[in-house]
C-alpha atoms as a PDB file:
ATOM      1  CA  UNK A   1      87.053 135.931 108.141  1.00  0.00           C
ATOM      2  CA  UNK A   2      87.125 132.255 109.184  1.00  0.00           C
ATOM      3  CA  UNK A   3      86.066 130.858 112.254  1.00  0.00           C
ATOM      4  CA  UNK A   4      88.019 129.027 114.597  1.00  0.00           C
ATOM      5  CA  UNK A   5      86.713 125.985 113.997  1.00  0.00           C
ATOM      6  CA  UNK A   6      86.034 126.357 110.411  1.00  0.00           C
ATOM      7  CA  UNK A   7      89.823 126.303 110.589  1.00  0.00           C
ATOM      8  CA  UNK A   8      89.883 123.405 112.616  1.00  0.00           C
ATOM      9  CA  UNK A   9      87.775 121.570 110.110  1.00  0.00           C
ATOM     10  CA  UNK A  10      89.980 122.576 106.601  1.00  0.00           C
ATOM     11  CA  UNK A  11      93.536 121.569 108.907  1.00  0.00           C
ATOM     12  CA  UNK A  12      91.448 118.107 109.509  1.00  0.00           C
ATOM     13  CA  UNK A  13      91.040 117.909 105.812  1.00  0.00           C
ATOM     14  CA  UNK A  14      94.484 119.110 104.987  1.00  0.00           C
ATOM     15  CA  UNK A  15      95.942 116.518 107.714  1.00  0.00           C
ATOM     16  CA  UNK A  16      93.474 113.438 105.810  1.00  0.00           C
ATOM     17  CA  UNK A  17      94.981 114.730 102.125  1.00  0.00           C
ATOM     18  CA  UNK A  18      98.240 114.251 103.400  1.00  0.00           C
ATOM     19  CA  UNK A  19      97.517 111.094 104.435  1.00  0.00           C
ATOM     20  CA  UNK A  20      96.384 109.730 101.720  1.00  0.00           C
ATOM     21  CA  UNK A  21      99.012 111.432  99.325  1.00  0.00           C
ATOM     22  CA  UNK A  22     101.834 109.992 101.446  1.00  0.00           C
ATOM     23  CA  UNK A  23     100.288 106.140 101.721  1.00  0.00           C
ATOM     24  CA  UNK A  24      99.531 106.701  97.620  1.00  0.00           C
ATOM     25  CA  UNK A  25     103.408 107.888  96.883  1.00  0.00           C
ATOM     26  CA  UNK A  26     104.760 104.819  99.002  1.00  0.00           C
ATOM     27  CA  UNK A  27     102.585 102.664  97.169  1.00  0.00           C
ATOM     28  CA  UNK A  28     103.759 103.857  93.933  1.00  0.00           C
ATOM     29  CA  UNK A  29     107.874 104.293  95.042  1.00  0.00           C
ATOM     30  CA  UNK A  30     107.969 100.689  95.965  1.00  0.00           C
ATOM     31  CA  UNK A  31     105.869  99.615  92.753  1.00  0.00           C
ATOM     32  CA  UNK A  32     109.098 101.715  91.090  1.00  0.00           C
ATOM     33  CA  UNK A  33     111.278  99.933  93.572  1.00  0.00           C
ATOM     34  CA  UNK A  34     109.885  95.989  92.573  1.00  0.00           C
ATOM     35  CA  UNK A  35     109.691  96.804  88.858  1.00  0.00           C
ATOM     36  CA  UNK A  36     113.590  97.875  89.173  1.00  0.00           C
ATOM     37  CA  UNK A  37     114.584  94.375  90.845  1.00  0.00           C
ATOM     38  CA  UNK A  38     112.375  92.423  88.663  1.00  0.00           C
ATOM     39  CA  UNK A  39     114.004  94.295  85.467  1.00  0.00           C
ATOM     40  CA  UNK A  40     117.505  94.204  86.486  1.00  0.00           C
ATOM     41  CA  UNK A  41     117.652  90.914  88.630  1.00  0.00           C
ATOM     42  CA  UNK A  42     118.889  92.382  91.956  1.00  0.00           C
ATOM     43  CA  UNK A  43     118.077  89.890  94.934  1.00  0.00           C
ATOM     44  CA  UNK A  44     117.402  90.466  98.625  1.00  0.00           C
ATOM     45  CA  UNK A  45     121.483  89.600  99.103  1.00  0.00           C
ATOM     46  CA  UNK A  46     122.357  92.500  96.774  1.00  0.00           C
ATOM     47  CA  UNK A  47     120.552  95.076  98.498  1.00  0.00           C
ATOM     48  CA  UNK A  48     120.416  94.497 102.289  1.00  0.00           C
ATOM     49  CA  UNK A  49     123.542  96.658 103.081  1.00  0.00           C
ATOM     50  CA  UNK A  50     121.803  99.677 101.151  1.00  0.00           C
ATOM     51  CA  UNK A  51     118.571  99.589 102.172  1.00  0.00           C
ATOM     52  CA  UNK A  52     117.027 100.719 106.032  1.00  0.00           C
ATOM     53  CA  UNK A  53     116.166  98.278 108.728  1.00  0.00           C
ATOM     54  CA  UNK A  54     112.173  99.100 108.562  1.00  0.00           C
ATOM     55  CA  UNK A  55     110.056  97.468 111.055  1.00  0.00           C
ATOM     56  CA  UNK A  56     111.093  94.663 113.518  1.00  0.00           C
ATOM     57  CA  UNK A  57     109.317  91.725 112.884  1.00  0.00           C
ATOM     58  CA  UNK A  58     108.540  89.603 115.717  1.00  0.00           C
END
């Protein structure tokens, strides 16, 4: 039987994994996303209205 804190440890790993699964599927979505526009030509213009706001720039 595990230990409290060995617990604690393998959820801190789990929690890191996810992490860095999440930032590596992004990563590879919007390289899907870029090749897409490149191949078929669709601008900034075309897209706006379908896309999310994201982050506020300043």
């Amino acid at each position: 039987m595990a230990t409290i804190e060995e617990l604690e440890q393998q959820k801190k790993e789990l929690e890191k994994q996810i992490k860095e699964a999440t930032k590596s599927q992004k990563q590879e979505d919007l390289k899907l996303v870029r090749q897409l526009c490149k191949r078929h030509g669709f601008t900034h213009s075309m897209l706006k209205n379908h896309l999310s706001e994201g982050r506020k720039r300043k």
